[in-house]
C-alpha atoms as a PDB file:
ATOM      1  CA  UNK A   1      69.121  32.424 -14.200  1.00  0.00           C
ATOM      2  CA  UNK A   2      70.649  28.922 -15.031  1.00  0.00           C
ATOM      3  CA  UNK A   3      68.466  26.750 -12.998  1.00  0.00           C
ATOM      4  CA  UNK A   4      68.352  22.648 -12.729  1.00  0.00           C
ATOM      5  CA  UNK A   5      66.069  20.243 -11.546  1.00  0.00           C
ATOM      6  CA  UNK A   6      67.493  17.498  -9.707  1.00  0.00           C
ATOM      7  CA  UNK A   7      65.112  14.446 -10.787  1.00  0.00           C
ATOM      8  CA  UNK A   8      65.391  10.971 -12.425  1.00  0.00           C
ATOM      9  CA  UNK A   9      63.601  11.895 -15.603  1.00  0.00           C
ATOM     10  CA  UNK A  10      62.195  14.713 -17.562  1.00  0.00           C
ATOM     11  CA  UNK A  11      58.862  12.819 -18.309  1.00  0.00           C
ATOM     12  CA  UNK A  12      57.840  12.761 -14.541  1.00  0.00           C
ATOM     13  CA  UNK A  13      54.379  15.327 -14.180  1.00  0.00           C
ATOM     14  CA  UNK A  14      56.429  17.657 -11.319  1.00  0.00           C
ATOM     15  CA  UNK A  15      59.458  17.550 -13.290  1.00  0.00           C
ATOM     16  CA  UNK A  16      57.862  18.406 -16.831  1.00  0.00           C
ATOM     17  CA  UNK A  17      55.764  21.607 -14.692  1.00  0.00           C
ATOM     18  CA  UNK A  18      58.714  23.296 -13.104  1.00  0.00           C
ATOM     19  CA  UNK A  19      60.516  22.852 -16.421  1.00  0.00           C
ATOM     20  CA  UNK A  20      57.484  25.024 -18.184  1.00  0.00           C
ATOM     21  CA  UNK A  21      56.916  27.237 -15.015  1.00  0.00           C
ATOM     22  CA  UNK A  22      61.537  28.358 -15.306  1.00  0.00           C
ATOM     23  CA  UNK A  23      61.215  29.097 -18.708  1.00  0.00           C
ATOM     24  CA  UNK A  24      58.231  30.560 -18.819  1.00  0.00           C
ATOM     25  CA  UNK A  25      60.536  33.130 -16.720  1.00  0.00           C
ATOM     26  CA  UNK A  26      62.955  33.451 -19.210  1.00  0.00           C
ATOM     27  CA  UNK A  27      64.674  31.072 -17.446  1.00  0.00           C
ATOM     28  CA  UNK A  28      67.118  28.581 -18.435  1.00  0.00           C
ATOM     29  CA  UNK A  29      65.957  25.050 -16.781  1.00  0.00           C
ATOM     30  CA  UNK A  30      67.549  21.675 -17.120  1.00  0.00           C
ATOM     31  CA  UNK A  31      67.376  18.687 -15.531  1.00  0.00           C
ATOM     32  CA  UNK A  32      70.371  16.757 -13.846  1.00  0.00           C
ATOM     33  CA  UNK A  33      69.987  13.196 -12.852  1.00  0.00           C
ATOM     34  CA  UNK A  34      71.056  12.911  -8.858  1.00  0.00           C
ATOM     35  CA  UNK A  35      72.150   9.166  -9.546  1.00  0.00           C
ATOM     36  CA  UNK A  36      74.811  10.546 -13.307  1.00  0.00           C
ATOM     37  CA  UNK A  37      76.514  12.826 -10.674  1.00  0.00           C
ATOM     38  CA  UNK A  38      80.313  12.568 -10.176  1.00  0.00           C
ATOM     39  CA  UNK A  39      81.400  14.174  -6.764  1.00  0.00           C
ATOM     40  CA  UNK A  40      85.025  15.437  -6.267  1.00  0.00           C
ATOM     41  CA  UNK A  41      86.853  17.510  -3.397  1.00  0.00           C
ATOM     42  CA  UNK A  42      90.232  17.864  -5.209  1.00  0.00           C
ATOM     43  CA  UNK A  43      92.309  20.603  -3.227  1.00  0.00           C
ATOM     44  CA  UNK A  44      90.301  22.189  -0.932  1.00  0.00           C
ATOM     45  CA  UNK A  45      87.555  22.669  -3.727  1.00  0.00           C
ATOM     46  CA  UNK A  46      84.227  20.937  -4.505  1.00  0.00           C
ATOM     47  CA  UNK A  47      84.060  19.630  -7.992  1.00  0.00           C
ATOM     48  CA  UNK A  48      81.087  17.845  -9.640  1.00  0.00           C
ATOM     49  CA  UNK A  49      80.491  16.506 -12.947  1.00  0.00           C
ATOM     50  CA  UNK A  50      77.564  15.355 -14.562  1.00  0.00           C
ATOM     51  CA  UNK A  51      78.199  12.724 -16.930  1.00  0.00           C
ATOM     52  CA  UNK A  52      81.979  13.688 -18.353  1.00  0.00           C
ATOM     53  CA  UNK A  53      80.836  17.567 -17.654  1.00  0.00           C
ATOM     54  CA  UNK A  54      82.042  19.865 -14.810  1.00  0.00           C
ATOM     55  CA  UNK A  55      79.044  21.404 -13.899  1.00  0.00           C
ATOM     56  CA  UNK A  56      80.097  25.074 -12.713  1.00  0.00           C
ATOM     57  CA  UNK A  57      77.261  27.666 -14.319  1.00  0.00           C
ATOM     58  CA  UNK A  58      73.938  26.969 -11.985  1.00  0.00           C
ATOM     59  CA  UNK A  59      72.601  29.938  -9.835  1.00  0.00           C
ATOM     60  CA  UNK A  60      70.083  27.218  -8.115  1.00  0.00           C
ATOM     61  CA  UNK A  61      68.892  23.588  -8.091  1.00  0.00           C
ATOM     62  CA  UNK A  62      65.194  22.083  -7.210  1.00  0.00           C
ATOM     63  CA  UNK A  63      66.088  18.710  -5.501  1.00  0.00           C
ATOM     64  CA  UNK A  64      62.993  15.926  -6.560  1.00  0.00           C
ATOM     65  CA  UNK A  65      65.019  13.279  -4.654  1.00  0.00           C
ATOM     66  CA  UNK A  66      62.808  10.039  -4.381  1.00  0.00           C
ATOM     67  CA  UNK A  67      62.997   8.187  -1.285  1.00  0.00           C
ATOM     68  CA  UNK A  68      65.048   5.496  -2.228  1.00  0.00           C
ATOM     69  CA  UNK A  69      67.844   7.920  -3.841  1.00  0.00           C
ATOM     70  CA  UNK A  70      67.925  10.015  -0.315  1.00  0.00           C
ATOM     71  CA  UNK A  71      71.693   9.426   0.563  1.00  0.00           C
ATOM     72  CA  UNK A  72      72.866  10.106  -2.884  1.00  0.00           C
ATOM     73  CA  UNK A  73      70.276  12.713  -3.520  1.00  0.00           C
ATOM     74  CA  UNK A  74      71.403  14.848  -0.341  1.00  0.00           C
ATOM     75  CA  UNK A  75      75.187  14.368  -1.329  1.00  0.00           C
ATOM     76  CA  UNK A  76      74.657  15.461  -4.492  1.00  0.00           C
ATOM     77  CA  UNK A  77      72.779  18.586  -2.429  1.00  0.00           C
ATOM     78  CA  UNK A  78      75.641  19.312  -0.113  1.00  0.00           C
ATOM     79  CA  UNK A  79      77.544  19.658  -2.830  1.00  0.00           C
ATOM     80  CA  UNK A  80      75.906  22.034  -4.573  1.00  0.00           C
ATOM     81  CA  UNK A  81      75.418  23.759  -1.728  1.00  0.00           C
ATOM     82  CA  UNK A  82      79.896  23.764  -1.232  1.00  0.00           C
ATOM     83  CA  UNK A  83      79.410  25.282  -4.801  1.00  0.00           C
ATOM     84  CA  UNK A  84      77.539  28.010  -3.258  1.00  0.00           C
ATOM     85  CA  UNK A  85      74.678  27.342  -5.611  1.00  0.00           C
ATOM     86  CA  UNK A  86      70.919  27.832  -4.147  1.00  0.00           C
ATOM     87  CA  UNK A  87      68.735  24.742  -3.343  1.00  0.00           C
ATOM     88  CA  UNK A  88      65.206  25.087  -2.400  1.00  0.00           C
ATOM     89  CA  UNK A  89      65.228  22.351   0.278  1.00  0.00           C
ATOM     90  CA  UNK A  90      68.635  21.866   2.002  1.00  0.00           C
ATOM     91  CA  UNK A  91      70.235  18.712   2.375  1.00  0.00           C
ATOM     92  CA  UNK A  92      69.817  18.793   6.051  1.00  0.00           C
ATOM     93  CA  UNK A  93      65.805  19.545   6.046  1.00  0.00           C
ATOM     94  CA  UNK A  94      65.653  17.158   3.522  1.00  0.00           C
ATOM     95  CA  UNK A  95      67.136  14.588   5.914  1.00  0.00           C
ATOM     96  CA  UNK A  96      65.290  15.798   9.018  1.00  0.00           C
ATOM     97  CA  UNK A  97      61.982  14.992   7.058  1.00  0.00           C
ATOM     98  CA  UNK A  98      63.114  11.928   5.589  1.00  0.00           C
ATOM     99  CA  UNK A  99      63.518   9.775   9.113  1.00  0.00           C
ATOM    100  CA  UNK A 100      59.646   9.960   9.960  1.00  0.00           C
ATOM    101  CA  UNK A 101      60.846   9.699  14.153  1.00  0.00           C
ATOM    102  CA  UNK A 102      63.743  12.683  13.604  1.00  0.00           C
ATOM    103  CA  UNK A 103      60.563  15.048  12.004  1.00  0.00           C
ATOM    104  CA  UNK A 104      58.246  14.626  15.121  1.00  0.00           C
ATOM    105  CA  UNK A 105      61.680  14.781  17.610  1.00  0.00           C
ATOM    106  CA  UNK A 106      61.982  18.476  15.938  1.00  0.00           C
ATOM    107  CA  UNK A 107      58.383  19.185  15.709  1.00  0.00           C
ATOM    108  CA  UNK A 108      57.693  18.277  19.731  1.00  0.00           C
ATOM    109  CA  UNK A 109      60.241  20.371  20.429  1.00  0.00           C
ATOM    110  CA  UNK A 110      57.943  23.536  18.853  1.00  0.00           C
ATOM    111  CA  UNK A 111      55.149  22.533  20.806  1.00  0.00           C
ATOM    112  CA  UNK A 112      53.612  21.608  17.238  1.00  0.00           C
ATOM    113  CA  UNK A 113      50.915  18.923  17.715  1.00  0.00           C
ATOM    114  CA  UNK A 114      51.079  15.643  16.187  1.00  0.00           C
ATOM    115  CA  UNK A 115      49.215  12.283  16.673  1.00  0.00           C
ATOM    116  CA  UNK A 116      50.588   9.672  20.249  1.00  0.00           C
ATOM    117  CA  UNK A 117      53.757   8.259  18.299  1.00  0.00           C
ATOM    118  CA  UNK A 118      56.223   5.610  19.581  1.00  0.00           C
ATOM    119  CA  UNK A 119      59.277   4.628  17.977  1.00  0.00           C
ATOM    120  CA  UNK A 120      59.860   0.687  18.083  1.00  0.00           C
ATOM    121  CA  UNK A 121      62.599  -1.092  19.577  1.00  0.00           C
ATOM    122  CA  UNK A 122      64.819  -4.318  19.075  1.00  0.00           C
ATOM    123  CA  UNK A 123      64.517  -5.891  22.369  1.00  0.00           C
ATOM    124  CA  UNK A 124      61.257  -7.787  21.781  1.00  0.00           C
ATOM    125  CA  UNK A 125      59.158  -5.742  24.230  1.00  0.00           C
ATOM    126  CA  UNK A 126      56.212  -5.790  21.627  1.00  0.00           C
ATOM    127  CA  UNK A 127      53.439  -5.982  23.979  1.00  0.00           C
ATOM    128  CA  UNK A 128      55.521  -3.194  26.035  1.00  0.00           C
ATOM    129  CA  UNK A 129      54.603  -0.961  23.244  1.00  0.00           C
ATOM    130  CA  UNK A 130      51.522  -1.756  22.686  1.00  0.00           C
ATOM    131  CA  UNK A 131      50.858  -1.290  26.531  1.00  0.00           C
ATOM    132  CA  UNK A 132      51.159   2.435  25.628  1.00  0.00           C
ATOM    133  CA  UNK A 133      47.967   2.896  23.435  1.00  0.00           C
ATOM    134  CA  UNK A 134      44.390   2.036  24.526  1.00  0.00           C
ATOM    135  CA  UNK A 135      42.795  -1.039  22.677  1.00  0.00           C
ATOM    136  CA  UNK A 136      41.794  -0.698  19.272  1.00  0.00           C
ATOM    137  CA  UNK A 137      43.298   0.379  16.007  1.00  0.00           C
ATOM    138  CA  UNK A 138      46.928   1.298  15.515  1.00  0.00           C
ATOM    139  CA  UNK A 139      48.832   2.111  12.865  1.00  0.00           C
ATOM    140  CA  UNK A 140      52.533   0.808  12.588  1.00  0.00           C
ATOM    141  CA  UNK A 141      55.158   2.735   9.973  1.00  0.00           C
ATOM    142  CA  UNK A 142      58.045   2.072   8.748  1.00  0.00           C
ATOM    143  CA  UNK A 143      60.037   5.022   9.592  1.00  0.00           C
ATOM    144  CA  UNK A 144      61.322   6.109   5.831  1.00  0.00           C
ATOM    145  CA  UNK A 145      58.341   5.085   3.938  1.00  0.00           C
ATOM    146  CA  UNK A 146      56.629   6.792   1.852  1.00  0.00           C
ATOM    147  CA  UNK A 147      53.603   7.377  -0.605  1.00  0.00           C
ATOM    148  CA  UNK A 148      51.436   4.906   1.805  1.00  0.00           C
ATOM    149  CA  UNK A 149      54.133   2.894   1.444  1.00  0.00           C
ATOM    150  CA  UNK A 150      55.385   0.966   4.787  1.00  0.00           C
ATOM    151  CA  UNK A 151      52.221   2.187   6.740  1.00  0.00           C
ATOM    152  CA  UNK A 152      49.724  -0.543   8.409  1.00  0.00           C
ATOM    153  CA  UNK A 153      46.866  -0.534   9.982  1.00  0.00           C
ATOM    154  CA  UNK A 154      46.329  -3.148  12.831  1.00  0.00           C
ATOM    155  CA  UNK A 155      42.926  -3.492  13.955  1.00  0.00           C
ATOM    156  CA  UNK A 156      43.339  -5.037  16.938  1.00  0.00           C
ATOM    157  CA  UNK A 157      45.924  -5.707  18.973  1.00  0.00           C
ATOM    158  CA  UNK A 158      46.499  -9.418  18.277  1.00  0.00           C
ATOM    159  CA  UNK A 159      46.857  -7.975  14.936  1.00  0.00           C
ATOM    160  CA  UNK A 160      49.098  -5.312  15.961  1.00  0.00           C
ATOM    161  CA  UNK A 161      51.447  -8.071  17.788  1.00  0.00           C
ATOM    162  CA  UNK A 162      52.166  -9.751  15.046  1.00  0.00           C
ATOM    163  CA  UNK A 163      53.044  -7.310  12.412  1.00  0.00           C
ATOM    164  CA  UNK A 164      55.740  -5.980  15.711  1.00  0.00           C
ATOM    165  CA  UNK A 165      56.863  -9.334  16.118  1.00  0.00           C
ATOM    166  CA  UNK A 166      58.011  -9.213  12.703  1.00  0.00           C
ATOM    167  CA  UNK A 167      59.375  -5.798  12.158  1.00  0.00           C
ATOM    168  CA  UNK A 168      61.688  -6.308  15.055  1.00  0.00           C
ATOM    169  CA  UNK A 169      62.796  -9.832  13.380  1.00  0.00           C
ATOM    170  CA  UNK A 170      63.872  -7.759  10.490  1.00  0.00           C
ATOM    171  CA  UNK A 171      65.482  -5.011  12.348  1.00  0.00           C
ATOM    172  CA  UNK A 172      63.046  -3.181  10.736  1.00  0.00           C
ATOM    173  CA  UNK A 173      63.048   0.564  11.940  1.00  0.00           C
ATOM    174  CA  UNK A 174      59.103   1.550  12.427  1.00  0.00           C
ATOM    175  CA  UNK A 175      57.058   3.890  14.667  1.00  0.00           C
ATOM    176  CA  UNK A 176      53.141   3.434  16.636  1.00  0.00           C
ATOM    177  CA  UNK A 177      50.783   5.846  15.717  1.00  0.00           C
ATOM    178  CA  UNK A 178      47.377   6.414  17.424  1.00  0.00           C
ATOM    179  CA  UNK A 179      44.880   5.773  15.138  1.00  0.00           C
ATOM    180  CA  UNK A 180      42.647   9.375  14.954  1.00  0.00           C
ATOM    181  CA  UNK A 181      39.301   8.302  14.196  1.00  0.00           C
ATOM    182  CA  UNK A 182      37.528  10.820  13.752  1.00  0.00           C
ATOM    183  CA  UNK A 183      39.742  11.823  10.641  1.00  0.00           C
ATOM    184  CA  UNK A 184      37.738   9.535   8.892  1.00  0.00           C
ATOM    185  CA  UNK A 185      40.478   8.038   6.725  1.00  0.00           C
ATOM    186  CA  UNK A 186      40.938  12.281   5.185  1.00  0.00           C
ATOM    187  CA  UNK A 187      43.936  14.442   5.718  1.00  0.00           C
ATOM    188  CA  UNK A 188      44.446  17.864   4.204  1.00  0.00           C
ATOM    189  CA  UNK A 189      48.193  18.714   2.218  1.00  0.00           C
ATOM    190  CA  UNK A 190      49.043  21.523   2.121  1.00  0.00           C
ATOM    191  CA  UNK A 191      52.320  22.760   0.026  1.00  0.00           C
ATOM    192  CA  UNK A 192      54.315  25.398   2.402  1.00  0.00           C
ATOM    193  CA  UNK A 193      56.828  27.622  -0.209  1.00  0.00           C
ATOM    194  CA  UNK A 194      59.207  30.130   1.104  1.00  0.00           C
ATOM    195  CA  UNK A 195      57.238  30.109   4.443  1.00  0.00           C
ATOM    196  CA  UNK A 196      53.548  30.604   2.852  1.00  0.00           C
ATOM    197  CA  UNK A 197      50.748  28.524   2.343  1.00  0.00           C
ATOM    198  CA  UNK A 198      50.186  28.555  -1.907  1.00  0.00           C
ATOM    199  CA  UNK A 199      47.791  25.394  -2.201  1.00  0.00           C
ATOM    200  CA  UNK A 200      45.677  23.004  -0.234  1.00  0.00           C
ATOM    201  CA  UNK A 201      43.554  20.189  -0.794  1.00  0.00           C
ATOM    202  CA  UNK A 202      41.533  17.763   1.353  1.00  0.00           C
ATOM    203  CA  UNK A 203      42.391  13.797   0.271  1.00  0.00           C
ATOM    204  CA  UNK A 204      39.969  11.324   1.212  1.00  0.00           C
ATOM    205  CA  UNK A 205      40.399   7.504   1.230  1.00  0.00           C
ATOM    206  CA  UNK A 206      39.471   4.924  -1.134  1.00  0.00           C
ATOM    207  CA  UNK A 207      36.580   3.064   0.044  1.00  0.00           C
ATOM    208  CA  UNK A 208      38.486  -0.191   2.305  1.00  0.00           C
ATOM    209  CA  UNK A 209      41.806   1.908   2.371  1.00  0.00           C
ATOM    210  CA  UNK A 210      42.503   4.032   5.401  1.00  0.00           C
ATOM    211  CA  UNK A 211      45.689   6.041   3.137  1.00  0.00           C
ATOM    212  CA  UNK A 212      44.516   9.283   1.465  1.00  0.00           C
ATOM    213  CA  UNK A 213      47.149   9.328  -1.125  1.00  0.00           C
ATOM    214  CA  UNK A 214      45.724  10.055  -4.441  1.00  0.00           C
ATOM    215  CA  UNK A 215      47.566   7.363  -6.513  1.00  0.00           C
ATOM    216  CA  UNK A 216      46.311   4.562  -4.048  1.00  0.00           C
ATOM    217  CA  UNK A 217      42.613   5.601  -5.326  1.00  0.00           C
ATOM    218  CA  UNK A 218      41.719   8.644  -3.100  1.00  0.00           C
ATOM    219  CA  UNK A 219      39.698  11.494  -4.209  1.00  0.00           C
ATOM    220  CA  UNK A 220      40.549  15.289  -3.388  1.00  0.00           C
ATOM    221  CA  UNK A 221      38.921  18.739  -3.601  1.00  0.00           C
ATOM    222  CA  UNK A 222      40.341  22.389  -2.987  1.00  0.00           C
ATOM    223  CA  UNK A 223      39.603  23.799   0.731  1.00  0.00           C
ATOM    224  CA  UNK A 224      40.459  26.674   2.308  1.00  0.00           C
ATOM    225  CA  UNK A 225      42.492  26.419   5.682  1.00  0.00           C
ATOM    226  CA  UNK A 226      41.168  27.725   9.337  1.00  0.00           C
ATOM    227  CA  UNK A 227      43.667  29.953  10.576  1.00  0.00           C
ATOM    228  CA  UNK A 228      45.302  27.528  12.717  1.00  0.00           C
ATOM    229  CA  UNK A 229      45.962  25.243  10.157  1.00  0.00           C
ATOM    230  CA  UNK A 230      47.704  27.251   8.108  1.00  0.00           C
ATOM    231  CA  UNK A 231      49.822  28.843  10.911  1.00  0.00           C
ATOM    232  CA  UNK A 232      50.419  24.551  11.956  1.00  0.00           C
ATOM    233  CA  UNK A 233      51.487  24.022   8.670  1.00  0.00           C
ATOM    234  CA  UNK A 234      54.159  27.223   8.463  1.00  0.00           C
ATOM    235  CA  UNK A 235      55.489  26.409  11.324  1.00  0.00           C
ATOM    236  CA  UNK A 236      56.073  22.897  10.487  1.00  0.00           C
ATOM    237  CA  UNK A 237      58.090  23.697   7.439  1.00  0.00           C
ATOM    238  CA  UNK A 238      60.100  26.594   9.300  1.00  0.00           C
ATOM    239  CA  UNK A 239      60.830  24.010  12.424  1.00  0.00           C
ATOM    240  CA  UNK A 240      62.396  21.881   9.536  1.00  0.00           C
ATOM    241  CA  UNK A 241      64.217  24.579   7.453  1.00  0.00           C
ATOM    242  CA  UNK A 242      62.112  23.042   4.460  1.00  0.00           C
ATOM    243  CA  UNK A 243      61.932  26.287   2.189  1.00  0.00           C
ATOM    244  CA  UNK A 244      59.047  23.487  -0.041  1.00  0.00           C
ATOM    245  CA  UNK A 245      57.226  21.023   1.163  1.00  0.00           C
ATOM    246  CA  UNK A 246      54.341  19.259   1.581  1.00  0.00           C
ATOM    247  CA  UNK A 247      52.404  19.222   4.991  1.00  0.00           C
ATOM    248  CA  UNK A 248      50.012  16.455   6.010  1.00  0.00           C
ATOM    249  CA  UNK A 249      47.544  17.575   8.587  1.00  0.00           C
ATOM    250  CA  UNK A 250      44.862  15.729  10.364  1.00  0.00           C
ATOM    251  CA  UNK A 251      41.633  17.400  11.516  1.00  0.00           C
ATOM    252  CA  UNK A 252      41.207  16.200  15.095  1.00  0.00           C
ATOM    253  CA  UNK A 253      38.784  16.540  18.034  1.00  0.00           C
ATOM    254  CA  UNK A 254      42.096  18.378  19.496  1.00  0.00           C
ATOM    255  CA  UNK A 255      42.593  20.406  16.282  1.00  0.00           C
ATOM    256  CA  UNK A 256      44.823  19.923  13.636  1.00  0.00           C
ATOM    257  CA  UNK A 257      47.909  17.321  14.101  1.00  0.00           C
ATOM    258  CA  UNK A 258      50.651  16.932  11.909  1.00  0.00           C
ATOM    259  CA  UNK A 259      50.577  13.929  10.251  1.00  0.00           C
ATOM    260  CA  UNK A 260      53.596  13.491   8.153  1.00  0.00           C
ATOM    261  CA  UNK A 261      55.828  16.099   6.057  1.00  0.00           C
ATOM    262  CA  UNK A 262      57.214  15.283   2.580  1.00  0.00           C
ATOM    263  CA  UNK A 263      60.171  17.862   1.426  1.00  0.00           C
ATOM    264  CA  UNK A 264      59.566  16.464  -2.352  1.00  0.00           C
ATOM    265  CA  UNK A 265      55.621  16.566  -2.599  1.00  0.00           C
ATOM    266  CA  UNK A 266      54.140  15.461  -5.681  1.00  0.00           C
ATOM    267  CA  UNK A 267      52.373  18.195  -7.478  1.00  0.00           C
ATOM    268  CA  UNK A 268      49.944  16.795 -10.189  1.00  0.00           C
ATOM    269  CA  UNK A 269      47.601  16.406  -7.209  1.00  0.00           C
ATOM    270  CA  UNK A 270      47.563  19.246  -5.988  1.00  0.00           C
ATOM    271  CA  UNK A 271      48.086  21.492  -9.236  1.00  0.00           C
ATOM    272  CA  UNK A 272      44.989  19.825 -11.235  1.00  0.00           C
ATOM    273  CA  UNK A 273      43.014  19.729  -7.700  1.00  0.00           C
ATOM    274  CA  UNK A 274      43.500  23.415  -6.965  1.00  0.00           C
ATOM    275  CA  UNK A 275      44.302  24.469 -10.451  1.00  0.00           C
ATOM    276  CA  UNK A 276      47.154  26.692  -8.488  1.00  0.00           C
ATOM    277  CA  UNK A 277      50.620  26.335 -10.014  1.00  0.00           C
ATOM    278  CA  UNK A 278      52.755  25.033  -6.997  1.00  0.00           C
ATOM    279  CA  UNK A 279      55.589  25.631  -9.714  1.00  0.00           C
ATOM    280  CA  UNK A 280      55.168  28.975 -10.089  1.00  0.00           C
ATOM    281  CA  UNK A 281      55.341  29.263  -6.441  1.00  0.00           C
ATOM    282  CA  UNK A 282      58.887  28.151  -6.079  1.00  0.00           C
ATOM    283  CA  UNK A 283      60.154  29.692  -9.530  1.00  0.00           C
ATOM    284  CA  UNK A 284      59.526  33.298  -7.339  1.00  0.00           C
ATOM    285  CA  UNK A 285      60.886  32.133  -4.543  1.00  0.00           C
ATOM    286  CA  UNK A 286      64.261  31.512  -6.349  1.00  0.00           C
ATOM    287  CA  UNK A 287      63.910  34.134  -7.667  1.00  0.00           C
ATOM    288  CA  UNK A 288      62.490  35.837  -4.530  1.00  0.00           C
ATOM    289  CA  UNK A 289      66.076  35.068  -3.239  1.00  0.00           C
ATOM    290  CA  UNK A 290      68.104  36.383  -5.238  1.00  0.00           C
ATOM    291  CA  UNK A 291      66.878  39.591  -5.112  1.00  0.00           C
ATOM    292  CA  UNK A 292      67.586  40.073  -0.971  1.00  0.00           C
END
């Protein structure tokens, strides 16, 4: 099959492993830059180039659209997807994970549990929202950040005030998250492909961070999942249509609570943590596909 990764460069660790993981199929991988995409509907008919070239021979794509390439990254997508050509993540899942307030909308919905979360407003009612939480630690996010990017945590409420106050002055869009204690600054990921579980690792925080993502300093190891953590994290990528993604899960007095979901996860964490080849995992599932 003619498969192409949709990524900014060929040198990036996820890019450079799916590349080895298609050909090590037999087969033939590329890698198209979302951003060097040309986008046509000329009679009726969707039409995009790359560069000067009409691209017209893919049987799939692999969208690794960064966060701030998500509205040209999903229309370059949607338009393979007018080509009829197969993406692994859709444009609309990719959207419904994006907007961090439009993921737990869709997850409540399922009945699939995720930490007290309020989404801000403009109208200055800070201490409104904070009215809603108990006293103590909070966490404020910006709702399309990403990496540990755009996430605080207010210690107090004075604290808390402030950093609203300002958001709203911005017209920043943001959320309030109850702060789950007993997590003790660790989540688990787990990577969901083609609605199984193929890798999982439990991230713990740098010392004087509260974020468990890897490049802010945080160590991981390989776990294995209870059985309600794996069937939280399924149905989390099946309530989004996400056919790969990543699932953040907090392990809670209540049980486990979905923290965030990420439809391009990194995967030199998890790969060198669980030495399991996430790539692998979605190669088959292409291929997986196009054998129903």
């Amino acid at each position: 099959m003619n498969i192409a990764i949709l990524s900014r460069s060929e040198h990036l660790y996820s890019t450079k492993s799916l590349l080895k993981a298609g050909r090590s199929r037999g087969h033939d991988m590329e890698v198209i830059d979302p951003l060097a995409c040309n986008l046509t509907i000329k009679s009726g008919k969707a039409v995009l180039r790359y560069y000067d070239d009409i691209v017209n021979d893919l049987d799939a794509v692999i969208p690794r659209i960064g966060s701030s390439q998500t509205a040209t990254g999903v229309s370059v997508v949607r338009q393979f997807e007018a080509l009829q050509v197969f993406s692994t993540v859709s444009s609309q899942a990719i959207l419904n994970s994006r907007d961090k307030w439009t993921c737990f909308q869709l997850l409540v919905r399922q009945q699939i549990p995720t930490p007290k979360t309020v989404i801000g407003n403009f109208y200055g009612d800070a201490e409104g929202l904070l009215n809603q939480f108990p006293d103590g630690p909070i966490i404020i996010k910006l709702l399309e950040g990403t990496h540990g990017n755009g996430v605080i945590l207010a210690e107090g409420r004075k604290h808390a005030l402030t950093t609203i106050e300002t958001l709203e002055s911005l017209n920043a869009r943001f959320v309030l998250q109850e702060f789950i204690e007993e997590s003790k600054g660790a989540d688990l990921r787990v990577i969901v492909v083609d609605g199984m579980v193929v890798a999982a690792m439990k991230r713990q925080c740098a010392k004087g961070d509260f974020r468990s993502n890897l490049h802010r300093g945080g160590t991981a190891k390989s776990v294995s999942l209870s059985k309600a953590e794996e069937q939280v994290a399924i149905k989390t990528a099946k309530t989004l249509g996400l056919g790969v993604c990543g699932v953040d899960i907090l392990q809670s007095k209540n049980g486990p609570m979905v923290l965030e979901v990420n439809s391009t996860p990194g995967l030199e964490g998890i790969e060198k943590t669980t030495q399991k080849s996430v790539s692998k995992s979605i190669i088959s599932y292409i291929e997986r596909h196009y054998k129903l």
